[in-house]
Protein backbone atom coordinates (compact mmCIF):
# COMPACT_ATOMS: atom_id res chain seq x y z
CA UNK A 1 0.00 0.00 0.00
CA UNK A 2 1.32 3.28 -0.82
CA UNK A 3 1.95 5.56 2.13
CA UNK A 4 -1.08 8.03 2.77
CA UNK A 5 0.18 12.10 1.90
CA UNK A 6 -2.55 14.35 3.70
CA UNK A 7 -1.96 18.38 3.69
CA UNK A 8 -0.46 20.08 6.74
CA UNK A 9 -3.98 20.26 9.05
CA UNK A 10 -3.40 24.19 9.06
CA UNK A 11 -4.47 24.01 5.60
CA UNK A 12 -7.84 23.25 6.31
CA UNK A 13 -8.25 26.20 8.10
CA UNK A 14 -6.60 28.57 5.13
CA UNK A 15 -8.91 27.25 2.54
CA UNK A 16 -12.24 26.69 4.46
CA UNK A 17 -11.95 28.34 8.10
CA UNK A 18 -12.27 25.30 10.34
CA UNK A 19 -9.79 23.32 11.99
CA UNK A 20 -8.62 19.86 11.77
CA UNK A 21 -9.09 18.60 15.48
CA UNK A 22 -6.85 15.43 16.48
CA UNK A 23 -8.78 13.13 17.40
CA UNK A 24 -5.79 10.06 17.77
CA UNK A 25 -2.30 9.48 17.60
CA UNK A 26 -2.82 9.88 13.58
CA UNK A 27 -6.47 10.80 13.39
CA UNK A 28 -8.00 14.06 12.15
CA UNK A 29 -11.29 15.39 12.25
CA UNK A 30 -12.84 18.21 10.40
CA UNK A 31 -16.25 19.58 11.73
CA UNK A 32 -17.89 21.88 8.38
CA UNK A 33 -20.68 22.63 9.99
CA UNK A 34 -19.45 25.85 11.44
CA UNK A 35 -19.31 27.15 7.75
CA UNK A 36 -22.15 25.43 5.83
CA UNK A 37 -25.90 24.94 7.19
CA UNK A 38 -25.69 21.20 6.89
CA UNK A 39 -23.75 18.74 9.13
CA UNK A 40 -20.88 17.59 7.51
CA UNK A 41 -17.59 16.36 8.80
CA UNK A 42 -14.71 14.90 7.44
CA UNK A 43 -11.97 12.33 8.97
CA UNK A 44 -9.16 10.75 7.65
CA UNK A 45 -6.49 8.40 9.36
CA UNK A 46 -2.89 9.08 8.58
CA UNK A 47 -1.31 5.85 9.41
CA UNK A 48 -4.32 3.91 8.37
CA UNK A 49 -5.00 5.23 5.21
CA UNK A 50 -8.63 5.67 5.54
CA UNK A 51 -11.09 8.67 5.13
CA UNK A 52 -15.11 9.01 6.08
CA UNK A 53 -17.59 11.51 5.21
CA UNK A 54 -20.63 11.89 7.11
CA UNK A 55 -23.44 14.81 5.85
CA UNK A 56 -26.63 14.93 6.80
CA UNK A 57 -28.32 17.84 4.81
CA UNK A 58 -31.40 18.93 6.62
CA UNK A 59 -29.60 18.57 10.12
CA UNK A 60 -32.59 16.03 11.05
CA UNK A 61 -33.20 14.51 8.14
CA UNK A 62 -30.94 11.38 6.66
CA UNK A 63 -27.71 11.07 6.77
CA UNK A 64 -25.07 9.63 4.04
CA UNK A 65 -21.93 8.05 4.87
CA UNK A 66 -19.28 6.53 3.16
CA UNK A 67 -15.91 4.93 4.64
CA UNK A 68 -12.78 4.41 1.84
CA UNK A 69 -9.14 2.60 2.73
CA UNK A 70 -6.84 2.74 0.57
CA UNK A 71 -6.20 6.67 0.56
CA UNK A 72 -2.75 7.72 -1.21
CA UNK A 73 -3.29 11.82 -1.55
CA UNK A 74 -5.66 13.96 0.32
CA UNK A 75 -5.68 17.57 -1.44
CA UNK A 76 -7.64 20.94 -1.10
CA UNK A 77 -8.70 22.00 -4.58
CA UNK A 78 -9.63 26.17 -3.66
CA UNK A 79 -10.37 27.48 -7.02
CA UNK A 80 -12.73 30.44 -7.76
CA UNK A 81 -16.01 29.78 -6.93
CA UNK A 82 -15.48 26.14 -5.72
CA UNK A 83 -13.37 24.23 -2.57
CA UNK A 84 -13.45 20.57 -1.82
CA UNK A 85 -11.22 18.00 -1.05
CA UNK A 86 -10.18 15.67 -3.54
CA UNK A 87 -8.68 12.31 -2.26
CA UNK A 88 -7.31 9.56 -4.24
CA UNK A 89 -7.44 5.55 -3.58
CA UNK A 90 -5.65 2.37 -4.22
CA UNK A 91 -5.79 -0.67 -3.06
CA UNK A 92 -4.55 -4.19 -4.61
CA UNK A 93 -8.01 -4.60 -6.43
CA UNK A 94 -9.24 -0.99 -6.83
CA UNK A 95 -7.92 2.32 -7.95
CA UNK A 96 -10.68 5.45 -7.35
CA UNK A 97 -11.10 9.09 -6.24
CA UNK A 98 -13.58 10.94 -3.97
CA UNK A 99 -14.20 14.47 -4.45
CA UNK A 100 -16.08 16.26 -1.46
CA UNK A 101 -16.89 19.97 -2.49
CA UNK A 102 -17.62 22.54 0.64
CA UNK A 103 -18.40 25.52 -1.26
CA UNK A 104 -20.42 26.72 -2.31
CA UNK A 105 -22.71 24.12 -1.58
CA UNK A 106 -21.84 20.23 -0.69
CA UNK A 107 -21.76 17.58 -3.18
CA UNK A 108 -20.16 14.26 -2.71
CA UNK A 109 -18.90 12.33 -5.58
CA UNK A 110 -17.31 9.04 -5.31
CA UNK A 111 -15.89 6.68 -8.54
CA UNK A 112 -13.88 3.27 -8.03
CA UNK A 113 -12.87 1.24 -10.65
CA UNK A 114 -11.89 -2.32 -10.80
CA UNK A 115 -8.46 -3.07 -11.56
């Protein structure tokens, strides 16, 4: 498995204005909902290679999830009029990439492929 490369967690705070709290020895968590009206946060596991997503977009109303291993590059894509994080996956059967746009409004898009 190739080795996980997440951004410094400062960067999360340049390009969307929360922070990245530790939440274990190479755990991060990233709370959105300070900055958007739905509940949406964001974790990813150094060492483990991992990432979740959890949004709910009424608050109250359903909630989506999705858990990926296999994570080789978190990035912050902050372009005009767009931010998300973009994080790519391999793993010995699969190769894929999620894309989680903040702003201006959330949309989660996920594609694996089959190797």
């Amino acid at each position: 498995m190739a080795k996980f490369a997440p951004p410094e967690p400062q960067e999360f705070v340049i390009a969307f204005g929360v922070e990245a709290a530790v939440t274990g020895d190479t755990q991060f968590t990233i709370d959105f909902s300070e900055v958007v009206d739905d509940c949406l946060e964001f974790s990813y596991d150094v060492l483990g290679g991992s990432v979740a997503v959890t949004w709910s977009p009424a608050r109250t109303g359903p909630t989506f999830t999705i858990f990926r291993e296999g994570a080789t590059l978190l990035r912050i894509i902050d372009e005009y009029g767009s931010s998300k994080i973009m994080i790519d996956f391999s793993t010995d059967d699969t190769v894929g990439a999620m894309e989680t746009q903040i702003f201006p409004h959330i949309v989660i898009s996920d594609r694996t492929l089959l190797r």
